[in-house]
Protein backbone atom coordinates (compact mmCIF):
# COMPACT_ATOMS: atom_id res chain seq x y z
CA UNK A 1 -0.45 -4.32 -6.43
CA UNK A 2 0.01 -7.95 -6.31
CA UNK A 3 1.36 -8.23 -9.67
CA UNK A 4 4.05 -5.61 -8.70
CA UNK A 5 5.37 -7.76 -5.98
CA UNK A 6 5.41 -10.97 -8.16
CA UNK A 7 7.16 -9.24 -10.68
CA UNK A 8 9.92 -7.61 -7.38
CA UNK A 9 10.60 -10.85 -6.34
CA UNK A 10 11.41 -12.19 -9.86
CA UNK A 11 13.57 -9.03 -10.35
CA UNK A 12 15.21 -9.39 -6.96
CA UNK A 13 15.91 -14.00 -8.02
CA UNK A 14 17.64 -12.46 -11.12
CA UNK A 15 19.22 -10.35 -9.95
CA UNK A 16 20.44 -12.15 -7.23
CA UNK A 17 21.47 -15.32 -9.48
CA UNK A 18 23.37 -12.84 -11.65
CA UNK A 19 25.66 -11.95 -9.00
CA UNK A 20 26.32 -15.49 -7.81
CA UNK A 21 26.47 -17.01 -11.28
CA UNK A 22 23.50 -19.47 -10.51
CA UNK A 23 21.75 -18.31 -14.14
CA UNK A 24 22.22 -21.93 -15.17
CA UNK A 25 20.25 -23.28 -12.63
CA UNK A 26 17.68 -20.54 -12.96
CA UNK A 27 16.96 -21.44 -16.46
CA UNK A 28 16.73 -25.38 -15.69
CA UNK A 29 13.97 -24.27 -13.06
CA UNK A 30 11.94 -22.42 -15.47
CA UNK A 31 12.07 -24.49 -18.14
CA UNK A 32 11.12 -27.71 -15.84
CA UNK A 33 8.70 -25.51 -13.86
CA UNK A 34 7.01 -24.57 -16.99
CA UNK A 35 6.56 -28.13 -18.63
CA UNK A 36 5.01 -29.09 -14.73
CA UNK A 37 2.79 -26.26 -14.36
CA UNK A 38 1.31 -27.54 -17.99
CA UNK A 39 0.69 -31.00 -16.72
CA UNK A 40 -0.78 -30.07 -13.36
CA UNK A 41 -3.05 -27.36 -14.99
CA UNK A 42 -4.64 -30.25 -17.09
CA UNK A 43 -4.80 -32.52 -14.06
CA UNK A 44 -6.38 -29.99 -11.90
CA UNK A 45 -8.72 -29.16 -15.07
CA UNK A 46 -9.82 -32.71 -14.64
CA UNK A 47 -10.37 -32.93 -11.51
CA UNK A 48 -12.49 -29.55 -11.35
CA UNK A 49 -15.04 -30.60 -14.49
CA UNK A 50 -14.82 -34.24 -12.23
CA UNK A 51 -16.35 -32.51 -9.12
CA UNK A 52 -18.49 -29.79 -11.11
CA UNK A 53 -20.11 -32.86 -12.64
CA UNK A 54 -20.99 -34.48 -9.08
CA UNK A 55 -21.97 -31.25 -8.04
CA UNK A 56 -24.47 -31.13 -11.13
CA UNK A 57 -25.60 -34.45 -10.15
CA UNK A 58 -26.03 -33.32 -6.73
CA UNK A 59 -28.02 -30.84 -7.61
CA UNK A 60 -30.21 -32.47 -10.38
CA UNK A 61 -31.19 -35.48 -7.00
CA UNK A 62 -32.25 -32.24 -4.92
CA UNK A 63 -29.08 -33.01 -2.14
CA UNK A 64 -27.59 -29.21 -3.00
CA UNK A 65 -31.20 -28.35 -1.86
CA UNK A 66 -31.00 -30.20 1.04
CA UNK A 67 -27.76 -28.82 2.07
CA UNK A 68 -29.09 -25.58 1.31
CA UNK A 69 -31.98 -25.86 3.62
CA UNK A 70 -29.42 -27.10 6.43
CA UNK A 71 -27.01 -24.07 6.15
CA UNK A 72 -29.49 -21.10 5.12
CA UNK A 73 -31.36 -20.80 9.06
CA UNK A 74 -27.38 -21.05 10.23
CA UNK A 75 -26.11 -18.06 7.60
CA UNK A 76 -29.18 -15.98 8.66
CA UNK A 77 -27.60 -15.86 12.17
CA UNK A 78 -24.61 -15.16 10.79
CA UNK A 79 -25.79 -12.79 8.20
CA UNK A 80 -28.93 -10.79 10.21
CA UNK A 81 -29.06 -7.85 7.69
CA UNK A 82 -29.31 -10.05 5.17
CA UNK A 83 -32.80 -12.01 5.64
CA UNK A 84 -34.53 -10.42 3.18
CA UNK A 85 -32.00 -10.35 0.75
CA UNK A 86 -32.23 -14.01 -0.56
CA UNK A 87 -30.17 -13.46 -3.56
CA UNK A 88 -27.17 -12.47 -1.70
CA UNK A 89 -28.12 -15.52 1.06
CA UNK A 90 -28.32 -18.04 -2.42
CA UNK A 91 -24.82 -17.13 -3.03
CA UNK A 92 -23.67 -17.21 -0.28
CA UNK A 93 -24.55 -20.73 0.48
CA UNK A 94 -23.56 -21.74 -3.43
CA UNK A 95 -20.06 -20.15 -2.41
CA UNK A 96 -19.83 -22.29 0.92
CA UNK A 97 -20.78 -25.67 -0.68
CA UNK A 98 -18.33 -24.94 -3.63
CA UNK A 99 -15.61 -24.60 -0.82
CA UNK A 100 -16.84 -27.47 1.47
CA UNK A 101 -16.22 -29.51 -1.75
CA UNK A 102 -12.64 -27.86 -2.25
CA UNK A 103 -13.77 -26.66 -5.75
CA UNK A 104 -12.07 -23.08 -5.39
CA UNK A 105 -11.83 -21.47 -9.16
CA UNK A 106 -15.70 -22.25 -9.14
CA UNK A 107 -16.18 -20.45 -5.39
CA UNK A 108 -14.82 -17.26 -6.40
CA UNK A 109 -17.05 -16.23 -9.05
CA UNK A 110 -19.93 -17.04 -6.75
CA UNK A 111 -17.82 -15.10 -4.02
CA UNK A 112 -17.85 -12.19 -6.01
CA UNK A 113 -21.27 -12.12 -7.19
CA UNK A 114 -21.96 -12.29 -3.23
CA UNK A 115 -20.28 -9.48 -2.43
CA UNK A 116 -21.89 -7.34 -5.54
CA UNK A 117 -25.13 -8.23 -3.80
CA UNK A 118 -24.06 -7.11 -0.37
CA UNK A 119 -22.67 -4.17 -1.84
CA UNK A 120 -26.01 -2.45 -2.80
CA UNK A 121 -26.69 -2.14 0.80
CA UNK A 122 -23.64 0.06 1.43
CA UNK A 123 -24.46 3.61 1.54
CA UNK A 124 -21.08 5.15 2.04
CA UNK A 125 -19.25 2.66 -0.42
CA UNK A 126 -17.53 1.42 2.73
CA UNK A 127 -17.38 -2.62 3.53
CA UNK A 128 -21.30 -3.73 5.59
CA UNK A 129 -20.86 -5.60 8.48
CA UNK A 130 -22.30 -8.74 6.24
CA UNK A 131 -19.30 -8.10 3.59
CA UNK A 132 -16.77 -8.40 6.37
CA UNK A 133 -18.14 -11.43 7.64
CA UNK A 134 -18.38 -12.88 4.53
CA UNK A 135 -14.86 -12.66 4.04
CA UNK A 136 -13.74 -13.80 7.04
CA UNK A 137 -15.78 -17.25 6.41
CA UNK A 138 -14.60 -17.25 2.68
CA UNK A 139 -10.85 -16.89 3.55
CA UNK A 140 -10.58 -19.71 6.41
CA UNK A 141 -13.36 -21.65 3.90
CA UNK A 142 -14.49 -25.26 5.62
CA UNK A 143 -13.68 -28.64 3.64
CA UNK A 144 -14.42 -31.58 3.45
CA UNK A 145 -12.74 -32.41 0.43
CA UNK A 146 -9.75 -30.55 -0.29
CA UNK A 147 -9.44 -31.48 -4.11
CA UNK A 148 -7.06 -29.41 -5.51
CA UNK A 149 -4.37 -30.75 -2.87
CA UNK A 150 -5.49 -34.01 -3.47
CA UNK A 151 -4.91 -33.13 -7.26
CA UNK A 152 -1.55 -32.12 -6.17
CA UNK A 153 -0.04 -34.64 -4.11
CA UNK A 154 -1.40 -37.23 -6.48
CA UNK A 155 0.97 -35.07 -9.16
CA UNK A 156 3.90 -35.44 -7.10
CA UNK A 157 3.82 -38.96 -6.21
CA UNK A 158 2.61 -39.24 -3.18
CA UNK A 159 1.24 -42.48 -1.76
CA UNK A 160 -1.38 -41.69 0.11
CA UNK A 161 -2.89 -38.70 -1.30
CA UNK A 162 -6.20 -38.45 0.70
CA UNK A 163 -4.26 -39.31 3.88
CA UNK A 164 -5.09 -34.89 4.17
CA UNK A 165 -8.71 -35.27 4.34
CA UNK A 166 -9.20 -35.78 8.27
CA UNK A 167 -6.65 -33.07 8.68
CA UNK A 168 -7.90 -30.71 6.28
CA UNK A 169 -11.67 -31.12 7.74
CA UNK A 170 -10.15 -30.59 11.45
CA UNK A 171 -7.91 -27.84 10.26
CA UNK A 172 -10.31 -26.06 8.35
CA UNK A 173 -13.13 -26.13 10.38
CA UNK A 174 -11.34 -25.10 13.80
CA UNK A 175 -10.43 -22.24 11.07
CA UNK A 176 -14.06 -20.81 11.01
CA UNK A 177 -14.88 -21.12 14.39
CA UNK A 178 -12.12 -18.83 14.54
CA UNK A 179 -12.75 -16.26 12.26
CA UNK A 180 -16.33 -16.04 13.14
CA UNK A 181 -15.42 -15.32 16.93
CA UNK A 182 -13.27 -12.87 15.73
CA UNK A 183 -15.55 -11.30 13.49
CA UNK A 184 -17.67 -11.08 16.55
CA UNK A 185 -15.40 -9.67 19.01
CA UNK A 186 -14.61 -6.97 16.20
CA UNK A 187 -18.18 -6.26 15.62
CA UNK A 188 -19.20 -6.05 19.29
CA UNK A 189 -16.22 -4.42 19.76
CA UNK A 190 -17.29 -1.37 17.52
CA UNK A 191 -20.35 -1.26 18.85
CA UNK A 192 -19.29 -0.51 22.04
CA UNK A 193 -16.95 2.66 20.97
CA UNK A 194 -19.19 4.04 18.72
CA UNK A 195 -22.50 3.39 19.70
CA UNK A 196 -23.39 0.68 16.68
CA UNK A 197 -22.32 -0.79 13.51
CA UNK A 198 -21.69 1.88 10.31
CA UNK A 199 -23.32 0.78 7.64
């Protein structure tokens, strides 16, 4: 579906430069966009094998470990039905720490490996309660170093590239809190009009 609407609004720019005679432009913007896209893809490729490796290190000194300890009592809260299911709970916590570090493109696979977990304990093929609240935490996502912005702005020129970080950490964690309390209300919400949570 998504790929349908890229390709609409492409259709609809072309179309609509036709009619105004802007092709000229159009072509200048491709061409340019396409050399930049090249350049940041390798910067942000840097970057990402940059933080990977201090995430390896992290690991290898037993501070993932550590920061696994801290969050797994907190996701068990937040994840009851999942206890017991420690593989599931293991990515989980993999996919928050990849996205506390702003490493995205190596969150998602551990995202989706998450929710193939959580998806064996779906009866009816339908979302668990634990799948929804997954994604709710995975979408608003807390940082504390957002490094493909940083990545970004440093592409760009800006001066102070890191002057995001506070923000970002404010931002994004006011961000969960949110999506967590609405989870919640949701969740208590259904129980309410039908008695309890479909699993």
């Amino acid at each position: 579906m998504i790929h349908l609407i890229w390709a609409l609004m492409a259709i609809i720019g072309i179309v609509y430069a036709m009619i105004h005679g802007t092709m000229e432009e159009v072509n200048e913007v491709i061409l340019t966009s396409a050399a930049e896209s090249v350049t940041l893809t390798i910067q942000l490729l840097s970057i990402l094998v940059f933080w990977l490796g201090m995430m390896k290190i992290a690991q290898e000194v037993g501070l993932l470990q550590q920061i696994t300890k801290l969050l797994t009592p907190f996701l068990k809260r937040l994840f009851p039905d999942l206890r017991h299911n420690n593989v599931a709970l293991g990515y989980i916590v993999s996919n928050v720490i990849a996205n506390m570090f702003g490493l995205g493109n190596a969150a998602t696979p551990l995202g989706i490996k998450a929710m193939q977990e959580m998806k064996k304990d779906s009866k009816d093929g339908e979302a668990t309660r634990s799948m929804i609240t997954f994604l709710a935490i995975n979408t608003s996502s807390f940082t504390l170093i957002p490094t493909t912005v940083i990545a970004i702005r440093m592409q760009y020129g800006s001066v102070s590239p890191t002057d995001i970080v506070i923000t970002t950490i404010i931002s994004s964690f006011v961000s969960v809190i949110c999506a967590i309390l609405f989870d919640r209300y949701f969740y208590h919400r259904d129980i309410k009009r039908n008695g309890g949570w479909k699993e």
